[in-house]
Protein backbone atom coordinates (compact mmCIF):
# COMPACT_ATOMS: atom_id res chain seq x y z
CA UNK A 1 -12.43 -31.82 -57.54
CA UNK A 2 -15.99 -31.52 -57.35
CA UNK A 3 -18.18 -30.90 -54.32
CA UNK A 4 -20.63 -33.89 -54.05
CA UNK A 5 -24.33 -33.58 -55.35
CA UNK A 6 -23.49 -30.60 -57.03
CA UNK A 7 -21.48 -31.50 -60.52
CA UNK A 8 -19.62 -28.24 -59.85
CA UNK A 9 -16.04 -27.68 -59.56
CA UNK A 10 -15.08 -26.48 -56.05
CA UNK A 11 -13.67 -23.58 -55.00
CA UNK A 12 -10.35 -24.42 -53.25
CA UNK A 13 -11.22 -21.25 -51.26
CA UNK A 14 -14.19 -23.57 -49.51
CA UNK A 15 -11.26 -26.17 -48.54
CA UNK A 16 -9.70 -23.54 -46.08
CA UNK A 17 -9.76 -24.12 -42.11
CA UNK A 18 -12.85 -22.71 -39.93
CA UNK A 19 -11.88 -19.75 -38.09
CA UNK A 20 -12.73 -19.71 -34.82
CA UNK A 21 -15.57 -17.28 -33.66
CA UNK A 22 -13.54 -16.01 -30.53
CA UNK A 23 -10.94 -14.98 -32.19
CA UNK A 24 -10.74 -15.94 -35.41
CA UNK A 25 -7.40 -18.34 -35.62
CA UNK A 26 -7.88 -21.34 -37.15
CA UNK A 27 -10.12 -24.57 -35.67
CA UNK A 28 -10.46 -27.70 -36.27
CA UNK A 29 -13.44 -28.79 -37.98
CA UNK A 30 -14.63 -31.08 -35.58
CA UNK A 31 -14.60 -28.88 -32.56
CA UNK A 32 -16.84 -27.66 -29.87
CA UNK A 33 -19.08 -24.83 -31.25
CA UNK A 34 -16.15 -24.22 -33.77
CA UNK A 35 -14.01 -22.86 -31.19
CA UNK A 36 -10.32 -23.20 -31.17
CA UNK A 37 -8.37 -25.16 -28.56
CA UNK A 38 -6.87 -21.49 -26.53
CA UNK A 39 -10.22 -20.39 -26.42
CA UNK A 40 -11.48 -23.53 -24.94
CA UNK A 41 -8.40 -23.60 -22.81
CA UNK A 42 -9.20 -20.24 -21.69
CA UNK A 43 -12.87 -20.55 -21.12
CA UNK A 44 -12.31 -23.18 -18.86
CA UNK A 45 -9.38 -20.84 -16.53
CA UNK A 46 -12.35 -18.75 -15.95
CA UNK A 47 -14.67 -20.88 -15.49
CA UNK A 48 -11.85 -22.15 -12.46
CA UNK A 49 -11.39 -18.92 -11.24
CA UNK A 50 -15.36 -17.66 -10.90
CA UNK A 51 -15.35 -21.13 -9.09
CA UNK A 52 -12.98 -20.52 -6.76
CA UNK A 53 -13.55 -17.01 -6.35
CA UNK A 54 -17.29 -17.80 -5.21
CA UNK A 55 -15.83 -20.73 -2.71
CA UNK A 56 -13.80 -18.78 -1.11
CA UNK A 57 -17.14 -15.86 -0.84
CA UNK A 58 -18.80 -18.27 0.39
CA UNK A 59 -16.18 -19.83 3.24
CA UNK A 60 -17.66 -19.20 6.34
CA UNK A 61 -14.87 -19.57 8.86
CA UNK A 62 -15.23 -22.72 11.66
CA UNK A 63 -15.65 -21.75 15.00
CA UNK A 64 -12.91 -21.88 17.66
CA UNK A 65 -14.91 -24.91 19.21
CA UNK A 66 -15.03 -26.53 15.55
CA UNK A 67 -11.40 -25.56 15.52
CA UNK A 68 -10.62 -27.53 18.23
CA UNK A 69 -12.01 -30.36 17.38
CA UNK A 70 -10.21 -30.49 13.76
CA UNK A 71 -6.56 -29.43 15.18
CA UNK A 72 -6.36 -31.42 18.70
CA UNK A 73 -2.70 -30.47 18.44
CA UNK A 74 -3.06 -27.11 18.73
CA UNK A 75 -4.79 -24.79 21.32
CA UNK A 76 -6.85 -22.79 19.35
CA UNK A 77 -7.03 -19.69 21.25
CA UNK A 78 -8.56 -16.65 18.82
CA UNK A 79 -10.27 -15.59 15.67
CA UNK A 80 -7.49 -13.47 13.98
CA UNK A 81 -9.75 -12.29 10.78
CA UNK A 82 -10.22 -13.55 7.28
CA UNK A 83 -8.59 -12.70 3.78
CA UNK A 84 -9.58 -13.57 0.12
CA UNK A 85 -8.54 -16.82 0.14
CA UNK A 86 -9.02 -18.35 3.97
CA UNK A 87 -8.85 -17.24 7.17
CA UNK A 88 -6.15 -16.84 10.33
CA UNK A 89 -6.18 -17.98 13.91
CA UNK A 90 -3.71 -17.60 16.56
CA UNK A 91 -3.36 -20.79 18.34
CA UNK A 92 -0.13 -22.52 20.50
CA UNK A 93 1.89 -25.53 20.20
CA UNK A 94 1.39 -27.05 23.66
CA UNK A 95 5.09 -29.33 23.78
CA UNK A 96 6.68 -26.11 22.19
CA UNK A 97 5.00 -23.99 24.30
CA UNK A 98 5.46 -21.69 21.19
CA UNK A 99 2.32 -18.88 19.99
CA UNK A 100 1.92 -19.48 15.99
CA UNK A 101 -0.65 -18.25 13.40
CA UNK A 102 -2.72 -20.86 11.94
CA UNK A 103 -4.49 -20.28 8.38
CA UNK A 104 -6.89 -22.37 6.64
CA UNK A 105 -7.86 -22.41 2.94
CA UNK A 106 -11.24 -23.86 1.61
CA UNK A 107 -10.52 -27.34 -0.45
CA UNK A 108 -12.72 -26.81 -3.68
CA UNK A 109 -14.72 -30.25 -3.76
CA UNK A 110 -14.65 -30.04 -7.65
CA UNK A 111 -10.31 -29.51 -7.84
CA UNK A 112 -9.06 -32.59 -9.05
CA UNK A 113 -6.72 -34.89 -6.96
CA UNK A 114 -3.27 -33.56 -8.84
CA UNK A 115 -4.35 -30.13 -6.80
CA UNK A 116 -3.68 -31.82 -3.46
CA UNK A 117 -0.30 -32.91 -4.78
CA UNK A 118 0.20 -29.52 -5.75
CA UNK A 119 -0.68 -27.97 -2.68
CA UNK A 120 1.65 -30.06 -0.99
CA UNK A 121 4.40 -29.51 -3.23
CA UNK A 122 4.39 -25.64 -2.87
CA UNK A 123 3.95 -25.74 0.49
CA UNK A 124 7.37 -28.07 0.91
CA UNK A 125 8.80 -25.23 -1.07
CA UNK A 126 7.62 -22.71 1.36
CA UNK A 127 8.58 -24.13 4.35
CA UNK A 128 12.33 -24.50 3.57
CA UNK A 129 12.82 -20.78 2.97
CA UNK A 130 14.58 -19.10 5.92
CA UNK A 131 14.75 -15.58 6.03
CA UNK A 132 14.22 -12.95 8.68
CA UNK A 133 12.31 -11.30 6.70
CA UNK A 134 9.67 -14.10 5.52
CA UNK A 135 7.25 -15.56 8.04
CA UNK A 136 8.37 -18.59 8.78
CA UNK A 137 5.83 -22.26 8.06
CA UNK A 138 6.32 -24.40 11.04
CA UNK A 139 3.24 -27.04 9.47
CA UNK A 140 1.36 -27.93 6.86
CA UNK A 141 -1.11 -30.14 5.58
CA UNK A 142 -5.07 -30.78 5.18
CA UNK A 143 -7.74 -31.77 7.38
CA UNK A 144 -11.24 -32.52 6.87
CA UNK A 145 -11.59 -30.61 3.94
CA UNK A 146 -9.16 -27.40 4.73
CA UNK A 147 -5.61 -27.14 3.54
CA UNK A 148 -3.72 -25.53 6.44
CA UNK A 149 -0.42 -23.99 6.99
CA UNK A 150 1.46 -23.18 10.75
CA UNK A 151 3.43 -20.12 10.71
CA UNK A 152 5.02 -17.53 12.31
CA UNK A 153 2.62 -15.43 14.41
CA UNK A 154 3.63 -11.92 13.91
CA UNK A 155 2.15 -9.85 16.82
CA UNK A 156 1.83 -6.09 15.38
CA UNK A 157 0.52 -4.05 12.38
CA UNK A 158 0.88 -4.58 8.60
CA UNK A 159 1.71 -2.04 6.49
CA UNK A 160 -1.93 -1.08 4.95
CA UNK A 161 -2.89 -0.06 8.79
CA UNK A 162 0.30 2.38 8.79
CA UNK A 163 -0.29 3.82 5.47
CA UNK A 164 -4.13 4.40 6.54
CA UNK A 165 -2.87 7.58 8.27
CA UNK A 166 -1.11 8.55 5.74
CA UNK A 167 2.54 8.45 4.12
CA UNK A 168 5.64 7.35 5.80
CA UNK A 169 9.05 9.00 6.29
CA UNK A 170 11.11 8.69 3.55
CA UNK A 171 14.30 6.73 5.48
CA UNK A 172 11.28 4.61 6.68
CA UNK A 173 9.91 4.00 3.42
CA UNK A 174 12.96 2.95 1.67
CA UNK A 175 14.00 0.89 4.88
CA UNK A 176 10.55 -1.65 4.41
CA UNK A 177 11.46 -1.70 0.35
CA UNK A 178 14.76 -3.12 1.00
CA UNK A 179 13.82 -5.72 4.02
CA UNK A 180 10.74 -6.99 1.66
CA UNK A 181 13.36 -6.86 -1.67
CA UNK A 182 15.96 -8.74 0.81
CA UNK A 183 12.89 -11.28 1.22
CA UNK A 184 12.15 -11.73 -2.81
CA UNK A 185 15.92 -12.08 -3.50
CA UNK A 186 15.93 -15.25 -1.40
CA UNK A 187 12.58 -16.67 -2.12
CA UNK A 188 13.01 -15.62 -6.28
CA UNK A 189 16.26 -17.84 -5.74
CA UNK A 190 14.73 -20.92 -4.45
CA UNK A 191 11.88 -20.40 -7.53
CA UNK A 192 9.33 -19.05 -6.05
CA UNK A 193 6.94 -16.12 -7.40
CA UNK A 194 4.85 -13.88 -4.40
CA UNK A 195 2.17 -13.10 -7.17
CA UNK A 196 -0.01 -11.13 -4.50
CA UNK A 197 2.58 -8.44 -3.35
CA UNK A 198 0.53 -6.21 -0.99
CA UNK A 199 0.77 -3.69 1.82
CA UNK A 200 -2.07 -6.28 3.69
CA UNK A 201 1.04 -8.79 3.11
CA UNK A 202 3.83 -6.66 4.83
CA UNK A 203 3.30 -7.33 8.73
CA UNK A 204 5.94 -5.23 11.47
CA UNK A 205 5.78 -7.20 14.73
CA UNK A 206 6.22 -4.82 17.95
CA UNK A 207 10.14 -4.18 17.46
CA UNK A 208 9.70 -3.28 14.11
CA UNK A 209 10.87 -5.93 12.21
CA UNK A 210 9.59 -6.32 8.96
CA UNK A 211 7.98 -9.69 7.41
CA UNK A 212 6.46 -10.81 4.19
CA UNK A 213 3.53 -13.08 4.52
CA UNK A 214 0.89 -14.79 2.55
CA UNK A 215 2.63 -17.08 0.04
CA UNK A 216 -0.82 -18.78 -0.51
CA UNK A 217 -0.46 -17.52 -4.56
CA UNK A 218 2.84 -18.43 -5.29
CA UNK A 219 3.80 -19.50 -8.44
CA UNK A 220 6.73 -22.32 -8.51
CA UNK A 221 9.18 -21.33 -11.40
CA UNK A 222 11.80 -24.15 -11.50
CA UNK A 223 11.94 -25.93 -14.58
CA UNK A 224 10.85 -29.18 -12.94
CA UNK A 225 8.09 -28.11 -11.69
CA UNK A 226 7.02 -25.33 -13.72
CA UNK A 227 3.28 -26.99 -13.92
CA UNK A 228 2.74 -27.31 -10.29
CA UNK A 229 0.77 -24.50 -9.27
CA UNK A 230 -1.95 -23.83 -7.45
CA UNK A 231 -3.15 -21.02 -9.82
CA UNK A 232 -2.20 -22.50 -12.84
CA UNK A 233 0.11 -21.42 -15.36
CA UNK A 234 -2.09 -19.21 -16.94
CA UNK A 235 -3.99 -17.68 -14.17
CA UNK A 236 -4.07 -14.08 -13.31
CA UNK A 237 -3.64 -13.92 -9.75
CA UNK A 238 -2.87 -11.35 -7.40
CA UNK A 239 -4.74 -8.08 -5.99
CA UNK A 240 -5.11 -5.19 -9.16
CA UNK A 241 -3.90 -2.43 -7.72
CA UNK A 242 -0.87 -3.61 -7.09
CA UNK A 243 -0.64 -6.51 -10.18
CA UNK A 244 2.16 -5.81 -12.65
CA UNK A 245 0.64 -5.18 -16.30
CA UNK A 246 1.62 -8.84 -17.57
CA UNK A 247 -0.13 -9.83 -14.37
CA UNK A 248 -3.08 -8.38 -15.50
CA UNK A 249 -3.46 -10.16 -19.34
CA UNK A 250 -3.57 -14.29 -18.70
CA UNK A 251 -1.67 -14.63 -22.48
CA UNK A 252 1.53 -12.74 -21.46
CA UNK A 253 4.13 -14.39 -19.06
CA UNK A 254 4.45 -13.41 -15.40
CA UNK A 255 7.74 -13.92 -13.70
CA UNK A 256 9.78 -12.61 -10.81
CA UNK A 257 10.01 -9.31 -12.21
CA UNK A 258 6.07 -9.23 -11.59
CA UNK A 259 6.95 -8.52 -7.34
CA UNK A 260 9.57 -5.79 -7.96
CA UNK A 261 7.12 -4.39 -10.06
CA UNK A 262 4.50 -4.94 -6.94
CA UNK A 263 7.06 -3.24 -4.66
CA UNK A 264 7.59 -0.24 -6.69
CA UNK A 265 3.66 0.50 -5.90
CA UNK A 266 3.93 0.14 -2.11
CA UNK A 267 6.91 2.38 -2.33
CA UNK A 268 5.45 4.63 -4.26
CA UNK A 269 2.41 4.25 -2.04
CA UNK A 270 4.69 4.98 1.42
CA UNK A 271 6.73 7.93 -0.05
CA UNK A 272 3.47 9.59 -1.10
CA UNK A 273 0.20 8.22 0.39
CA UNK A 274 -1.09 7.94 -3.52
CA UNK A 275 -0.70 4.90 -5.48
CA UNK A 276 0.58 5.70 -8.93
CA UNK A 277 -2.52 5.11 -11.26
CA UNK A 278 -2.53 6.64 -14.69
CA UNK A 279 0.03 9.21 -15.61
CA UNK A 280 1.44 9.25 -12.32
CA UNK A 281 4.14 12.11 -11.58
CA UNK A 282 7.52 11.10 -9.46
CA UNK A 283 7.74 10.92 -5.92
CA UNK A 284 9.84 13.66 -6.00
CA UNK A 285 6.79 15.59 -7.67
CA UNK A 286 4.49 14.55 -5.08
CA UNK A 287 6.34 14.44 -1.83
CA UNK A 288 9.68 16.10 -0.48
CA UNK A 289 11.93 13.23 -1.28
CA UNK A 290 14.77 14.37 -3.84
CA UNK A 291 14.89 13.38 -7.64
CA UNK A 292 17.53 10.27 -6.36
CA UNK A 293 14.59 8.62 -5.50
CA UNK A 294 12.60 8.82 -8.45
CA UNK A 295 15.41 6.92 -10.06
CA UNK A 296 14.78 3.75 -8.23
CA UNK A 297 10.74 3.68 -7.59
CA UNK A 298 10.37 4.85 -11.37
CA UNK A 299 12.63 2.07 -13.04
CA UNK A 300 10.90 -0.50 -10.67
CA UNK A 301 7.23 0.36 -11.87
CA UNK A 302 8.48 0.33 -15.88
CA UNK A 303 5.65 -1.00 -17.76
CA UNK A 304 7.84 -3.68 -19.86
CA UNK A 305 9.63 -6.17 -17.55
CA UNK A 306 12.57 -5.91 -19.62
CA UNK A 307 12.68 -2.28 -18.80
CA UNK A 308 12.45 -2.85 -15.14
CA UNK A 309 14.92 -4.15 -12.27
CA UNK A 310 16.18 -7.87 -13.36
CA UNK A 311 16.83 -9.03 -9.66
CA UNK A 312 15.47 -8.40 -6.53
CA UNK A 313 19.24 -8.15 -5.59
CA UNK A 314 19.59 -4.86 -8.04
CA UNK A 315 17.12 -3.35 -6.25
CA UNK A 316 18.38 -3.99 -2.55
CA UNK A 317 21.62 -2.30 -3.73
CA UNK A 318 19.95 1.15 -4.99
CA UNK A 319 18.05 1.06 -2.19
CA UNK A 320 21.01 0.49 -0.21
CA UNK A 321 23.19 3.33 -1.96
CA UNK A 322 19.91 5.67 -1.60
CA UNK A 323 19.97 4.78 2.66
CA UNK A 324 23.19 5.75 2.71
CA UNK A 325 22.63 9.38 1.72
CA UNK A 326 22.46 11.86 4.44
CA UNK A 327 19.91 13.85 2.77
CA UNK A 328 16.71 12.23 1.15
CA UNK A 329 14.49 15.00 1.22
CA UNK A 330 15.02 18.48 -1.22
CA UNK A 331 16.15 21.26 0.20
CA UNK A 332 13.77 24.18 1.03
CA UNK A 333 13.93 27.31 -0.96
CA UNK A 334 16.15 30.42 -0.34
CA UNK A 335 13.71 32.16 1.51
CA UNK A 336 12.85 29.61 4.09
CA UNK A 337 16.25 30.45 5.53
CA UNK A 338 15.06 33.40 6.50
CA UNK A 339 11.75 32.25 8.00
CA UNK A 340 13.18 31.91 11.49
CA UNK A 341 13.63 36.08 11.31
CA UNK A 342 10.28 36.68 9.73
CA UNK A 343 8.84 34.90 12.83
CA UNK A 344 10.71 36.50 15.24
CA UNK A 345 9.85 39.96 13.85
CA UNK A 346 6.39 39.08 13.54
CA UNK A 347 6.48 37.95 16.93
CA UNK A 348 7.71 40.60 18.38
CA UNK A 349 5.16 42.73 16.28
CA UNK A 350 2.59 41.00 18.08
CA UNK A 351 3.97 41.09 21.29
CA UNK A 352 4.05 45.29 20.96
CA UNK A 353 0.52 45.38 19.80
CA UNK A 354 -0.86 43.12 22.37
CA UNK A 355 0.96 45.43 24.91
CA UNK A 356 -0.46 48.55 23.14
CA UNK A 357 -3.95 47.12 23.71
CA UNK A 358 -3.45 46.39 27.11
CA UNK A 359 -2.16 49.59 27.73
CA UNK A 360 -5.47 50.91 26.32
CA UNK A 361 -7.40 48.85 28.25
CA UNK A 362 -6.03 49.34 31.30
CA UNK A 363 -7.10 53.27 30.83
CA UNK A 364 -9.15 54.99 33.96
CA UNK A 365 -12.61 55.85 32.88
CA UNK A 366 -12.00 59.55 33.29
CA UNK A 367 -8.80 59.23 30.89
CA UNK A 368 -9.28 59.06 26.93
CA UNK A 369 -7.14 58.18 24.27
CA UNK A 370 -6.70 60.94 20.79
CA UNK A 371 -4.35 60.86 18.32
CA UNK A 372 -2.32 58.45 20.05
CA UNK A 373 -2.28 60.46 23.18
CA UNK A 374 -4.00 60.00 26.85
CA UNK A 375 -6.19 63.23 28.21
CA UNK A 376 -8.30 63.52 31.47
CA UNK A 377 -11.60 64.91 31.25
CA UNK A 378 -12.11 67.56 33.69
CA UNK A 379 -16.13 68.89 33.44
CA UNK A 380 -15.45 72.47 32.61
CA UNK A 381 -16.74 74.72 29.70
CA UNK A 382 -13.23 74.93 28.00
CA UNK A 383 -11.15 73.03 25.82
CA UNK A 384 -9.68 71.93 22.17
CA UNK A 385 -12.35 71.48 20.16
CA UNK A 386 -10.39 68.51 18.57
CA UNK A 387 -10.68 67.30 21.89
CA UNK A 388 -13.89 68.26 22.23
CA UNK A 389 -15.49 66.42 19.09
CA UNK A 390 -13.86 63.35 20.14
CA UNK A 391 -15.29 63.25 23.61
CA UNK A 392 -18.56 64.03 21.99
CA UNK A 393 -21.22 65.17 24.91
CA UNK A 394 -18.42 64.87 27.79
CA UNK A 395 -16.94 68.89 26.43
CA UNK A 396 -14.88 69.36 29.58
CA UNK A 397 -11.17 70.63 29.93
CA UNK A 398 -9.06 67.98 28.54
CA UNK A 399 -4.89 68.45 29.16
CA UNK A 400 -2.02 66.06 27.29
CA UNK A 401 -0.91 63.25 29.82
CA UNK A 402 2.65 62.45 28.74
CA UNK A 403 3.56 60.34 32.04
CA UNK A 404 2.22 59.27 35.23
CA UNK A 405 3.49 62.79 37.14
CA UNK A 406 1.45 64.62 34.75
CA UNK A 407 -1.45 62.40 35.41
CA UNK A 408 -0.94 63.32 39.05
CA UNK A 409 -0.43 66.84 38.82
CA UNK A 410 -3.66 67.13 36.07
């Protein structure tokens, strides 16, 4: 063979594929820039994401008259607050005469029109899980440019507000782990992925129940319809702190075993009012809750999914077994059983001194106190001269006082 023009033989090296500049595999000759078809793929993810990211910066919530006008169904009756991806009102449904929580997301004018179909698809998915423990969808559907859902409205605090003053009780803790693993366990076995497993997520209405909300990222895992996402299959997704490490690198897979790893932060979070960044220690390290503990919240934050808790169900029965312990917290040391004694005696120390001052206090102003004893002054030229250096210019007569006869007879 012989490269053209040149009369030379070629160099079979020459013949081999381009590499791609990203990241070196191979490319085709003929494409874009020279860059390979995952790098393309990829470069056009993010380009989705910074798109949807800044759409849903830029959402500026309708007004409750605006509101009105779009959902003549409802009542629209107050502002609720915003999220990351839409915003929440509470409205009622006037033949139900039934409070719900309705929440909007922005429709990105640029998505194509499979990403309706989509969003219709996952939210049909939603609304047939039942679970007590799952805020219920009532509606769904889009209008005048905002996908909307009607749900459950869950009158009480979520679980970042309680964790703002700090950590929870350890029954406590583990109680809202196994209600929210009780809630994966049934929505993991209709196919569906949380992906944004949060404290902001976990709501407690006003007789404590717990409920898992916000299934706006969910990922739909059946075979079937493994491609019909809204975040697509590649997409990281989710909020970091709390995002599993496959979560966090677009190339490796993300399943189920992504939220278990989610819900061994917040229960790390709740037992110790840290979340475990770095080389975190145990719980058992960093609160009073005993080593039995560390068992569960440790295996659920394992790094390699594989490593980790296969089912949601596996972790509702530790957690389970662990609740049915009497004692969750370590013991104190030996010597806090006597700390009840070393109170009382240094109570009762107290209690002498303060009477000892009083007692000194309460003194006549022609009776001094030396050496622990009481002596009246009596304005003669005799005296101790112990005595007498101690009442300084007074000199005087001074006599022992060893009880009030004395003091009356002196």
């Amino acid at each position: 063979m012989f490269q053209a023009g040149a009369g030379q033989p070629m160099d079979k090296r020459n013949l081999q594929q381009p590499a791609c500049p990203r990241c070196g595999a191979p490319a085709r000759p003929d494409a874009p820039a020279g860059i390979c078809p995952c790098c393309l793929l990829g470069q056009g993810l993010s380009e989705t994401r910074g798109r949807h990211a800044a759409l849903a910066a830029a959402f500026d919530p309708p007004s409750l008259g605006e509101m009105r006008r779009r959902f003549p169904q409802l009542e629209i009756l107050d502002f609720l607050g915003r999220g990351g991806m839409g915003a929440v009102y509470k409205a009622r449904q006037p033949l139900l005469n039934r409070l719900v929580a309705l929440k909007i997301l922005p429709v990105d004018p640029e998505d194509s029109p499979e990403s309706g179909q989509r969003f219709l698809r996952e939210a049909q998915a939603l609304s047939r899980l039942s679970h007590p423990n799952i805020v219920t969808v009532y509606d769904f559907g889009e209008a005048e440019g905002l996908y909307y859902f009607v749900m459950e409205l869950v009158e009480g605090a979520d679980l970042r507000q309680r964790l703002a003053a700090g950590r929870l009780p350890p029954r406590e803790a583990l109680q809202i782990a196994r209600a929210i693993a009780e809630a994966l366990d049934a929505a993991h076995g209709r196919g569906i992925v949380h992906r944004d497993i949060k404290p902001a997520n976990i709501l407690a209405d006003n007789a404590g129940h717990v409920k898992m909300a916000d299934f706006g990222l969910v990922r739909m895992m059946a075979p079937e319809a493994r491609d019909l996402t809204l975040t697509g299959s590649n997409e990281s997704m989710g909020t970091p702190y709390y995002m599993a490490p496959e979560q966090r690198a677009p190339s490796r897979p993300a399943d189920h075993r992504a939220d278990l790893y989610s819900l061994g932060v917040i229960l790390y979070e709740m037992l110790t009012g840290e979340l475990p960044l770095g080389g975190f220690e145990p719980p058992s390290v960093r609160s009073t809750v005993t080593p039995r503990v560390d068992r569960v919240v440790m295996k659920a934050l394992k790094a390699d999914p594989e490593q980790r808790y296969q089912t949601a169900a596996d972790m509702v029965s530790d957690l389970t077994e662990l609740l049915a312990s009497r004692d969750l917290c370590q013991k104190p040391p030996a010597w806090w059983m006597w700390a009840p004694a070393i109170a009382l005696f240094l109570g009762a120390l107290g209690a002498a001194w303060h009477m000892h001052r009083q007692r000194a206090v309460a003194l006549p102003p022609d009776v001094l106190e030396f050496g622990g004893n009481h002596y009246r002054v009596y304005y003669e030229n005799t005296g101790w001269n112990e005595a007498r250096k101690k009442c300084g210019q007074l000199g005087g007569h001074l006599a022992i006082v060893d009880s009030p006869a004395e003091d009356e007879f002196l």
